[in-house]
Protein backbone atom coordinates (compact mmCIF):
# COMPACT_ATOMS: atom_id res chain seq x y z
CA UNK A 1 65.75 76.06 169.58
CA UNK A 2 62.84 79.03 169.50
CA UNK A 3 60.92 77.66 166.49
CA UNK A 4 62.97 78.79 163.71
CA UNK A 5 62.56 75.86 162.26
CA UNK A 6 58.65 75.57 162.15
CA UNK A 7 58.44 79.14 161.18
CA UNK A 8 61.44 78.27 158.43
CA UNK A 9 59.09 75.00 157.23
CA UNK A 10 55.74 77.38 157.18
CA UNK A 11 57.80 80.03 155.27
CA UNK A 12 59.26 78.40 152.58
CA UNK A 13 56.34 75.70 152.20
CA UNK A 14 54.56 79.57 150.41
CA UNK A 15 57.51 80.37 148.96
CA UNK A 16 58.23 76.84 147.08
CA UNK A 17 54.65 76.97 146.03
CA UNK A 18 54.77 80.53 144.79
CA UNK A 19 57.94 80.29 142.73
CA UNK A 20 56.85 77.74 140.64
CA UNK A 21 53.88 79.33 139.93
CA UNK A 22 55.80 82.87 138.49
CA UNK A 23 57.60 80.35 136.12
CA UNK A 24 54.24 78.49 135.15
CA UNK A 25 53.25 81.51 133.92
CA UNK A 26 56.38 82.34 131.60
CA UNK A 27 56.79 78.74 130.39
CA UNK A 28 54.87 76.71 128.71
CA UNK A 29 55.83 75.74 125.06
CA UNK A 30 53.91 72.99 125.62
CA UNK A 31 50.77 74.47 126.43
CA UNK A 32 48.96 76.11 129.04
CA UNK A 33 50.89 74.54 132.91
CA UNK A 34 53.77 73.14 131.37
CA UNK A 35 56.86 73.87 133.49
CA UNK A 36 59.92 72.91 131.08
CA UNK A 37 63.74 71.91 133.43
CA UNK A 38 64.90 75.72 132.93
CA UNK A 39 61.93 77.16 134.17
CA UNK A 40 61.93 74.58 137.06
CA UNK A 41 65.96 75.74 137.51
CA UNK A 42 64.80 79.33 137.67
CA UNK A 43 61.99 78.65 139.78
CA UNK A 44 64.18 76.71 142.21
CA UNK A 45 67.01 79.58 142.17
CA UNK A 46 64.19 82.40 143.29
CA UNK A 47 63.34 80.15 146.17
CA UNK A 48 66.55 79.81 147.06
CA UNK A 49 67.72 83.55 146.31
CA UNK A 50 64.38 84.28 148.73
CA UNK A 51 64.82 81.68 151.32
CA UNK A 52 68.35 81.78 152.10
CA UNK A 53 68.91 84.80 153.78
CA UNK A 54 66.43 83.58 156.40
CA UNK A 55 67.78 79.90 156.85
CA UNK A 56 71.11 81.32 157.54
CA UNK A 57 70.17 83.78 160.25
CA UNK A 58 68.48 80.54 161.94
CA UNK A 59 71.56 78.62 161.76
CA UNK A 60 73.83 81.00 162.49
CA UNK A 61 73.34 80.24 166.58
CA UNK A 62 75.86 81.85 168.77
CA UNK A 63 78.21 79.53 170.23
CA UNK A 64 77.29 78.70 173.99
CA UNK A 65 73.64 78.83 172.92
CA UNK A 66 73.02 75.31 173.09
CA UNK A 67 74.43 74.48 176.01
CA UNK A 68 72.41 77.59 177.84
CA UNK A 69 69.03 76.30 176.42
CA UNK A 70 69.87 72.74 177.61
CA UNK A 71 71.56 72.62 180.59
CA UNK A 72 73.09 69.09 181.49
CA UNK A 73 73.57 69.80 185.63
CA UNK A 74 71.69 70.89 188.26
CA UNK A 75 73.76 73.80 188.32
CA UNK A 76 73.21 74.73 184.89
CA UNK A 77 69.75 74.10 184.85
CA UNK A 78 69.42 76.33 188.69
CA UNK A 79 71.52 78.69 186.70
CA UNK A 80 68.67 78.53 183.41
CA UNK A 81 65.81 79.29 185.99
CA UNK A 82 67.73 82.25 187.26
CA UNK A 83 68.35 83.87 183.91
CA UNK A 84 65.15 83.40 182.74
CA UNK A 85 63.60 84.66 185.43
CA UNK A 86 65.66 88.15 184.92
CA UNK A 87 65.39 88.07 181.08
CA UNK A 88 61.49 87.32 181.48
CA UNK A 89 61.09 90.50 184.05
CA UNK A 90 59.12 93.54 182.96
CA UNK A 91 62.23 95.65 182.54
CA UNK A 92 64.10 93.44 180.10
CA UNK A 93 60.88 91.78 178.14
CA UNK A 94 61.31 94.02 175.23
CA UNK A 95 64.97 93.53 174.96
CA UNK A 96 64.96 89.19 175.47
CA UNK A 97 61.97 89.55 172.78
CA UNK A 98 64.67 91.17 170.16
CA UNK A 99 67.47 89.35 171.30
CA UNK A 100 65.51 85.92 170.71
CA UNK A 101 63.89 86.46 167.32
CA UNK A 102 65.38 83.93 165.15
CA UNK A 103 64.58 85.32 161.80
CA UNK A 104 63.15 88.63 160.00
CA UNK A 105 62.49 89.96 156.84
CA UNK A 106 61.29 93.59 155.15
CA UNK A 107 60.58 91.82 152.07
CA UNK A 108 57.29 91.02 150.82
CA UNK A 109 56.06 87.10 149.97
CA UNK A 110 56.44 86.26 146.49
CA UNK A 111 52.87 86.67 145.32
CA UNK A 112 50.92 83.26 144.69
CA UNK A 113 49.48 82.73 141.63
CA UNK A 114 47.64 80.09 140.15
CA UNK A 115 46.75 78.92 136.33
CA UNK A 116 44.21 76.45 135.59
């Protein structure tokens, strides 16, 4: 509903990349950018052990959330305007702006390495 999901698809598009890359580096008993299945299995479980955390908080969305965002009446949507209108004023910027952030972390990206 606030972009979660682009920000989600950007996110993890760096993430997938980079946790292949750490197991690159550890594998290959077949020479140099060989990525065996366990290494691919551990590669896959960082992503997910990184990732999931943030997909969660962006589909964890409070019940009444949808129907808020997309009003289906003329009263609802009068009723959208109105809120928005408050929510958007000076006084309450800062707070809307925390209230709508879909997803945060403190943790650093996985770092992004690449073999040749």
């Amino acid at each position: 509903m606030g972009g979660g999901g682009a920000s989600l698809a950007l996110t993890s598009g760096y993430v997938l990349a980079a946790s292949p890359a750490d197991a690159v580096e550890g594998a290959a008993p077949d020479g140099p950018g060989h990525l065996d299945r366990a290494a691919l299995d551990r590669a896959l479980a960082a992503f997910d052990d990184w990732m999931r955390p943030l997909v969660d908080a962006v589909q964890g969305i409070p019940d009444g959330s949808v129907r808020f965002a997309y009003p289906r009446s003329r009263v609802g949507l009068a009723a959208r305007w109105v809120a928005d209108a408050v929510l958007l004023s000076t006084p309450l910027r800062r707070l809307a702006a925390r209230m709508t952030q879909v997803a945060d972390t403190d943790g650093p990206l996985p770092p992004l390495t690449m073999t040749v």
